[in-house]
N, C-alpha and C. Protein backbone atom coordinates (compact mmCIF):
# COMPACT_ATOMS: atom_id res chain seq x y z
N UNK A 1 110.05 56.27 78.08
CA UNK A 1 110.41 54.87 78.05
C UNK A 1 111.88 54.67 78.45
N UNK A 2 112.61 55.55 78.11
CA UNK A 2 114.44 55.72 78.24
C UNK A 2 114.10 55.31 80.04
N UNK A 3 113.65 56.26 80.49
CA UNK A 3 113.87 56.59 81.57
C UNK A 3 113.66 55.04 82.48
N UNK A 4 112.47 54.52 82.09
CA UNK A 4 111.98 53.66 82.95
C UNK A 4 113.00 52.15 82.85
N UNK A 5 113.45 52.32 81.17
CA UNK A 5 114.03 51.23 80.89
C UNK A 5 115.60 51.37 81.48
N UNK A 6 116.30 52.59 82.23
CA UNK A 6 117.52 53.06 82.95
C UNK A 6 117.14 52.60 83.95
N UNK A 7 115.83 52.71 84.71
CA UNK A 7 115.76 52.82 86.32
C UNK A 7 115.47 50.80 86.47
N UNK A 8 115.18 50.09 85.83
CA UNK A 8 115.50 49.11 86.00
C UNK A 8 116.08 47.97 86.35
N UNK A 9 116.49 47.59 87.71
CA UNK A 9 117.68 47.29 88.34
C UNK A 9 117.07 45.78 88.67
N UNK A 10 118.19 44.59 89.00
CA UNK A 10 118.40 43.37 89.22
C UNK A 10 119.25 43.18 89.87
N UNK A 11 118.90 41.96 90.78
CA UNK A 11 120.36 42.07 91.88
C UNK A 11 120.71 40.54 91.31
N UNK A 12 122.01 39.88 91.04
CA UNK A 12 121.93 38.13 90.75
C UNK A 12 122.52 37.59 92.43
N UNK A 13 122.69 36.22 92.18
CA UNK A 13 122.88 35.43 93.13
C UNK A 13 124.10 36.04 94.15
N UNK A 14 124.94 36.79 93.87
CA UNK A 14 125.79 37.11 94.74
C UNK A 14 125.89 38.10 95.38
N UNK A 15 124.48 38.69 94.73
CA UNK A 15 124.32 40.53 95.74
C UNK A 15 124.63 41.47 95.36
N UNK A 16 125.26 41.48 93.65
CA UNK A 16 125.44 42.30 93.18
C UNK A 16 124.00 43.23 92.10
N UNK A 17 124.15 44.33 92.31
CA UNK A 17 123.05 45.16 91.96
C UNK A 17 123.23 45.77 90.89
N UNK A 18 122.50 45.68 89.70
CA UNK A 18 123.04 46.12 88.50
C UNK A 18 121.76 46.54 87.29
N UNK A 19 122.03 47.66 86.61
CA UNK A 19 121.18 48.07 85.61
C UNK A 19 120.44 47.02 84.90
N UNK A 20 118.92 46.83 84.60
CA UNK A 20 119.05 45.50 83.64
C UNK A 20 119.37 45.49 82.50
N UNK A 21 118.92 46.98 81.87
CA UNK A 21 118.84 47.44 80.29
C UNK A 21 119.96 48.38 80.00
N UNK A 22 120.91 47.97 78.93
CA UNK A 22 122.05 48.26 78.44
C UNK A 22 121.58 49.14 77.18
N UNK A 23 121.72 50.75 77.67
CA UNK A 23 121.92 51.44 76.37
C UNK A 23 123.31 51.46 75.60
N UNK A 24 123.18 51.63 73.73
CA UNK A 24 124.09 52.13 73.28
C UNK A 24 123.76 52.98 72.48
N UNK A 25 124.79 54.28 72.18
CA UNK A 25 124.25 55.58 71.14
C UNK A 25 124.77 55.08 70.15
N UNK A 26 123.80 54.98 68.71
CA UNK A 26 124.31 55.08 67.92
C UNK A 26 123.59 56.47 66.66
N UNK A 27 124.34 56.36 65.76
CA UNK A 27 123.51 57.83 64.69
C UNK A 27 122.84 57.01 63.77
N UNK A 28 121.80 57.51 63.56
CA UNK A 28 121.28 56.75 62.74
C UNK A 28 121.81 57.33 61.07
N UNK A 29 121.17 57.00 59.86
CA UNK A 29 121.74 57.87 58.21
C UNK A 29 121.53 59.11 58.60
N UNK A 30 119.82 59.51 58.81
CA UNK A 30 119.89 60.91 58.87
C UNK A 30 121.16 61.72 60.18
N UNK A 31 121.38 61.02 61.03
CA UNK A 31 122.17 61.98 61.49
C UNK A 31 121.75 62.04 62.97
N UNK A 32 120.38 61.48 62.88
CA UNK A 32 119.69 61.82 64.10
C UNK A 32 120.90 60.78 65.40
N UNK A 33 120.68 60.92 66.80
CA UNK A 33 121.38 59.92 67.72
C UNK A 33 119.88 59.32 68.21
N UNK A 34 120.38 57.93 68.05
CA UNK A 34 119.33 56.98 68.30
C UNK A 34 119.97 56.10 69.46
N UNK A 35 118.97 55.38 70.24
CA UNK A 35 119.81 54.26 71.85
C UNK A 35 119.07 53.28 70.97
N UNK A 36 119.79 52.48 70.66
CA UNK A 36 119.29 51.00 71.23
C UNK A 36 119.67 50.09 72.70
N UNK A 37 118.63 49.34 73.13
CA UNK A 37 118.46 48.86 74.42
C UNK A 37 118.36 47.25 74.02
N UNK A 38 119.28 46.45 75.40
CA UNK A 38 119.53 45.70 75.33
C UNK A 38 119.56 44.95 76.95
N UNK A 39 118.32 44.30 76.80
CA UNK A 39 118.18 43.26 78.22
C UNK A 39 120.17 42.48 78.69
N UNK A 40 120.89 42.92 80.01
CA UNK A 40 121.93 42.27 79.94
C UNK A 40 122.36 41.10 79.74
N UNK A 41 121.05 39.97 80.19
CA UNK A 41 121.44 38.90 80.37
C UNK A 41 120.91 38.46 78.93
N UNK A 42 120.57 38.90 77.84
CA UNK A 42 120.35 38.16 76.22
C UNK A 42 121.39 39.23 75.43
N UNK A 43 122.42 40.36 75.72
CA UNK A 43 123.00 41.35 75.10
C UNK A 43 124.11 40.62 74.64
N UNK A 44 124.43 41.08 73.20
CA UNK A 44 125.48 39.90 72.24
C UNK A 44 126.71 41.46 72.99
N UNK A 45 127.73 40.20 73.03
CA UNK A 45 128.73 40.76 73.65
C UNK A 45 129.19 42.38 72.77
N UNK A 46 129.14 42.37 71.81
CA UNK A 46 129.50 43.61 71.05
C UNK A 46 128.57 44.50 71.28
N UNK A 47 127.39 44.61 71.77
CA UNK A 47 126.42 45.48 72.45
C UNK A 47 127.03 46.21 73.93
N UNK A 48 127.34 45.12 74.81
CA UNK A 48 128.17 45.20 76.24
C UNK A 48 129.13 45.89 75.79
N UNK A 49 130.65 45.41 75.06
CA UNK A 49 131.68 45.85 74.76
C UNK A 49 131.18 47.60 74.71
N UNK A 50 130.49 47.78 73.79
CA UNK A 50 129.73 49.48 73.20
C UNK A 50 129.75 49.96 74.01
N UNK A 51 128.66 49.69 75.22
CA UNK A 51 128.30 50.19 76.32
C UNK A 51 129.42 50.86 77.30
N UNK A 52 130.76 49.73 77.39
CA UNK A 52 131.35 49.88 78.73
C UNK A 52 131.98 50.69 77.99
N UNK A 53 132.12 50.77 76.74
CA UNK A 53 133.41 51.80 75.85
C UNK A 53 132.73 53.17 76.11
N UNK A 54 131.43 53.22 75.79
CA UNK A 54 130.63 54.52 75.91
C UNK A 54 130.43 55.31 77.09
N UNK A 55 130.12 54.28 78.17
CA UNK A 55 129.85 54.98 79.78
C UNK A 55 131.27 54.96 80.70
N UNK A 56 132.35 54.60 80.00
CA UNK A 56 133.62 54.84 80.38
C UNK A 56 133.84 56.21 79.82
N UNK A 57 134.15 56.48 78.77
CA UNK A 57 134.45 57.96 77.74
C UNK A 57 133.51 58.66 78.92
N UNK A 58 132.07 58.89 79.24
CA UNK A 58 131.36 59.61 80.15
C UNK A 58 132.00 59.64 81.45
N UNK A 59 132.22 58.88 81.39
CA UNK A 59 133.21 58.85 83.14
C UNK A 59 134.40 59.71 83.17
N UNK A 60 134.62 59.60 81.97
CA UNK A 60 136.08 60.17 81.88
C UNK A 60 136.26 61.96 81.76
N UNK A 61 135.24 61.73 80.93
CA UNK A 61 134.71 63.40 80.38
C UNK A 61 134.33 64.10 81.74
N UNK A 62 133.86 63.57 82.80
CA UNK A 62 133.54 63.89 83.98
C UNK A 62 134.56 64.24 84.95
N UNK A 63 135.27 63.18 84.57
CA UNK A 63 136.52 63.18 85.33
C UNK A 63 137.37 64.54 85.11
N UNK A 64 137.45 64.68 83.77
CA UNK A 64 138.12 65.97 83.29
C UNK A 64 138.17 67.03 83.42
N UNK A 65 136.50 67.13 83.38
CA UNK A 65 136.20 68.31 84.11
C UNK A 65 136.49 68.76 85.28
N UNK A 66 136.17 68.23 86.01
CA UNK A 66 136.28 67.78 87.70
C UNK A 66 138.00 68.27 87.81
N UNK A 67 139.02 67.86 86.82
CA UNK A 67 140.33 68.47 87.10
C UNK A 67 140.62 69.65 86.30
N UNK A 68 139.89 69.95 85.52
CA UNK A 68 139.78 71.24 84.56
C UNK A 68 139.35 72.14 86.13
N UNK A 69 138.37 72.30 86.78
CA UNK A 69 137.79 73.31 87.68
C UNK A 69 138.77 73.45 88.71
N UNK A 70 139.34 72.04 89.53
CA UNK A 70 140.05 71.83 90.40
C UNK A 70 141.59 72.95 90.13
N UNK A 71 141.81 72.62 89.13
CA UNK A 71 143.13 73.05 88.72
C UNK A 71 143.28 75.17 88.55
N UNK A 72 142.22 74.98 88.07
CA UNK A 72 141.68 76.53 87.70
C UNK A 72 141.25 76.99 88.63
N UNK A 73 140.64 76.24 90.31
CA UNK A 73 140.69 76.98 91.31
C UNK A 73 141.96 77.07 91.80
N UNK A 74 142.49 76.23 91.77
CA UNK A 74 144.11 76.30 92.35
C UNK A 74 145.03 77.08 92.20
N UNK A 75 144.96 77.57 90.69
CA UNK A 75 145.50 78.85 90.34
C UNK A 75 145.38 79.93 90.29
N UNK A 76 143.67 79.83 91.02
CA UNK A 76 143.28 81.20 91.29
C UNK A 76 143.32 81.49 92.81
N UNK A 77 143.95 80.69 93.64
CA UNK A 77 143.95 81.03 95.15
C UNK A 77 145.25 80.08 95.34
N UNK A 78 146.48 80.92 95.05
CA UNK A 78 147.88 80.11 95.03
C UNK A 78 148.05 80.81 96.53
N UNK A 79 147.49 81.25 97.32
CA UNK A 79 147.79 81.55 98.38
C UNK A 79 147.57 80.11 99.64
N UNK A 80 146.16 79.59 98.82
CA UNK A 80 145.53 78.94 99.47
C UNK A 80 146.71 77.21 99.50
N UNK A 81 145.81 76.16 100.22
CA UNK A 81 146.86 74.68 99.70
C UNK A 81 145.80 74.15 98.54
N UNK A 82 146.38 73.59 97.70
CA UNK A 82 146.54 73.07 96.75
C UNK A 82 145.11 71.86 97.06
N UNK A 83 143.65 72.02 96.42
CA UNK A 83 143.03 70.88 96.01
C UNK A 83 143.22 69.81 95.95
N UNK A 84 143.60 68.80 96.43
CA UNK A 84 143.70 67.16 95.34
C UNK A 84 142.82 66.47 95.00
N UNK A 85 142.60 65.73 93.85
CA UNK A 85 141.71 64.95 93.36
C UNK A 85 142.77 63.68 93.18
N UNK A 86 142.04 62.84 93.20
CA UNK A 86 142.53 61.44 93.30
C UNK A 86 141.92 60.96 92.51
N UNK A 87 142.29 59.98 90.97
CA UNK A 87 141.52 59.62 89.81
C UNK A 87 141.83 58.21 90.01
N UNK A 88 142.10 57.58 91.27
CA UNK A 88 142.04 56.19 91.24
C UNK A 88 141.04 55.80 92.19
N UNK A 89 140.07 55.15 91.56
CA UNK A 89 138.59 54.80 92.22
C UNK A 89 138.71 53.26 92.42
N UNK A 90 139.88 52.77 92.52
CA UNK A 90 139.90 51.29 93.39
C UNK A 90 139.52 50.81 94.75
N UNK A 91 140.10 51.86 95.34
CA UNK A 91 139.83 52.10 96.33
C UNK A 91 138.10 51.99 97.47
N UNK A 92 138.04 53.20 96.38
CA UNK A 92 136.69 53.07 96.60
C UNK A 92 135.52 52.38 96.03
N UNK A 93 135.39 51.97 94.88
CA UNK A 93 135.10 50.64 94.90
C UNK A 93 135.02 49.60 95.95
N UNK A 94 136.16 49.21 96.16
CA UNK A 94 136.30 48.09 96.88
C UNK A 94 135.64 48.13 98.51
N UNK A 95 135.80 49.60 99.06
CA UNK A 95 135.05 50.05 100.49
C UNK A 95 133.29 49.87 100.08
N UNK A 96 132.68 50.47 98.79
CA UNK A 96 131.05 50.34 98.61
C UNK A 96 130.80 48.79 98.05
N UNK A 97 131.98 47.87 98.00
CA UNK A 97 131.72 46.24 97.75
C UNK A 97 131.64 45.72 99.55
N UNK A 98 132.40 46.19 99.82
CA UNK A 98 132.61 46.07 101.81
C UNK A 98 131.40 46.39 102.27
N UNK A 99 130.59 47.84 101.92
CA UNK A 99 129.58 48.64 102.64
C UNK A 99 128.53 47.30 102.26
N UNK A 100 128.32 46.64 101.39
CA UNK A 100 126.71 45.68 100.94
C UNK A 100 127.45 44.63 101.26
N UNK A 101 128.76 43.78 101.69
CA UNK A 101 128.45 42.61 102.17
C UNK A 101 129.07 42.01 100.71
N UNK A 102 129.81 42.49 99.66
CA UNK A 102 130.02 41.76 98.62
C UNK A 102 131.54 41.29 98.54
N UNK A 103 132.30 41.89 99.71
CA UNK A 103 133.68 41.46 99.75
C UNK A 103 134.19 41.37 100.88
N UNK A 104 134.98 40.35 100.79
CA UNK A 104 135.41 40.21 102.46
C UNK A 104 136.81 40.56 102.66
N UNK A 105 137.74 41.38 101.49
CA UNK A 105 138.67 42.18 101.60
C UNK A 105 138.85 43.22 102.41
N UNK A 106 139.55 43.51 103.28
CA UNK A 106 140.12 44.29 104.03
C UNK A 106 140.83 45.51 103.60
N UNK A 107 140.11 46.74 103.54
CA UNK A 107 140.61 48.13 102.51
C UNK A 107 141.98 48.41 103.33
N UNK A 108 143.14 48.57 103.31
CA UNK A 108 143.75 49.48 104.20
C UNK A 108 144.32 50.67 103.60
């Protein structure tokens, strides 16, 4: 059910494409981790708030990694040039809002 209720997507009036169903983790007494799901367009804002707090921390944890490996190859081939990772995704953003037609900003 997780699954089907993730793959669920809606586009609104301006072309933007977006999940419909908003998970959040919470624990339940016993301990167990339980999702509750939440249609976006009826989700009480403290549901949303959860969400973006939760799948941000995941983003981030990703991110970390991603410079945890980067960094640890770097020091293992100091012969080599130096990796870069770039942790500002404005950028790009704004080029995959360009790629569908959702911005008429000019990346330079």
């Amino acid at each position: 059910m997780a699954q089907t209720l993730r793959e669920e997507k809606r586009s609104d009036k301006s072309g933007r494409e977006f999940r419909a169903n908003i998970p959040v983790r919470q624990k339940a007494k016993t301990g167990e981790t339980l999702w509750k799901w939440a249609d976006i367009d009826e989700a009480p804002r403290f549901h949303m708030e959860k969400n973006v707090q939760q799948e941000r921390r995941s983003i981030v944890s990703n991110c970390y990694s991603l410079v945890m490996k980067v960094e640890h190859y770097n020091d293992a081939h100091p012969s080599e040039e130096e990796i870069q990772v770039v942790m500002d995704f404005e950028e790009d953003i704004e080029e995959m809002k360009i790629a569908i037609g959702l911005s008429d900003v000019e990346v330079t």
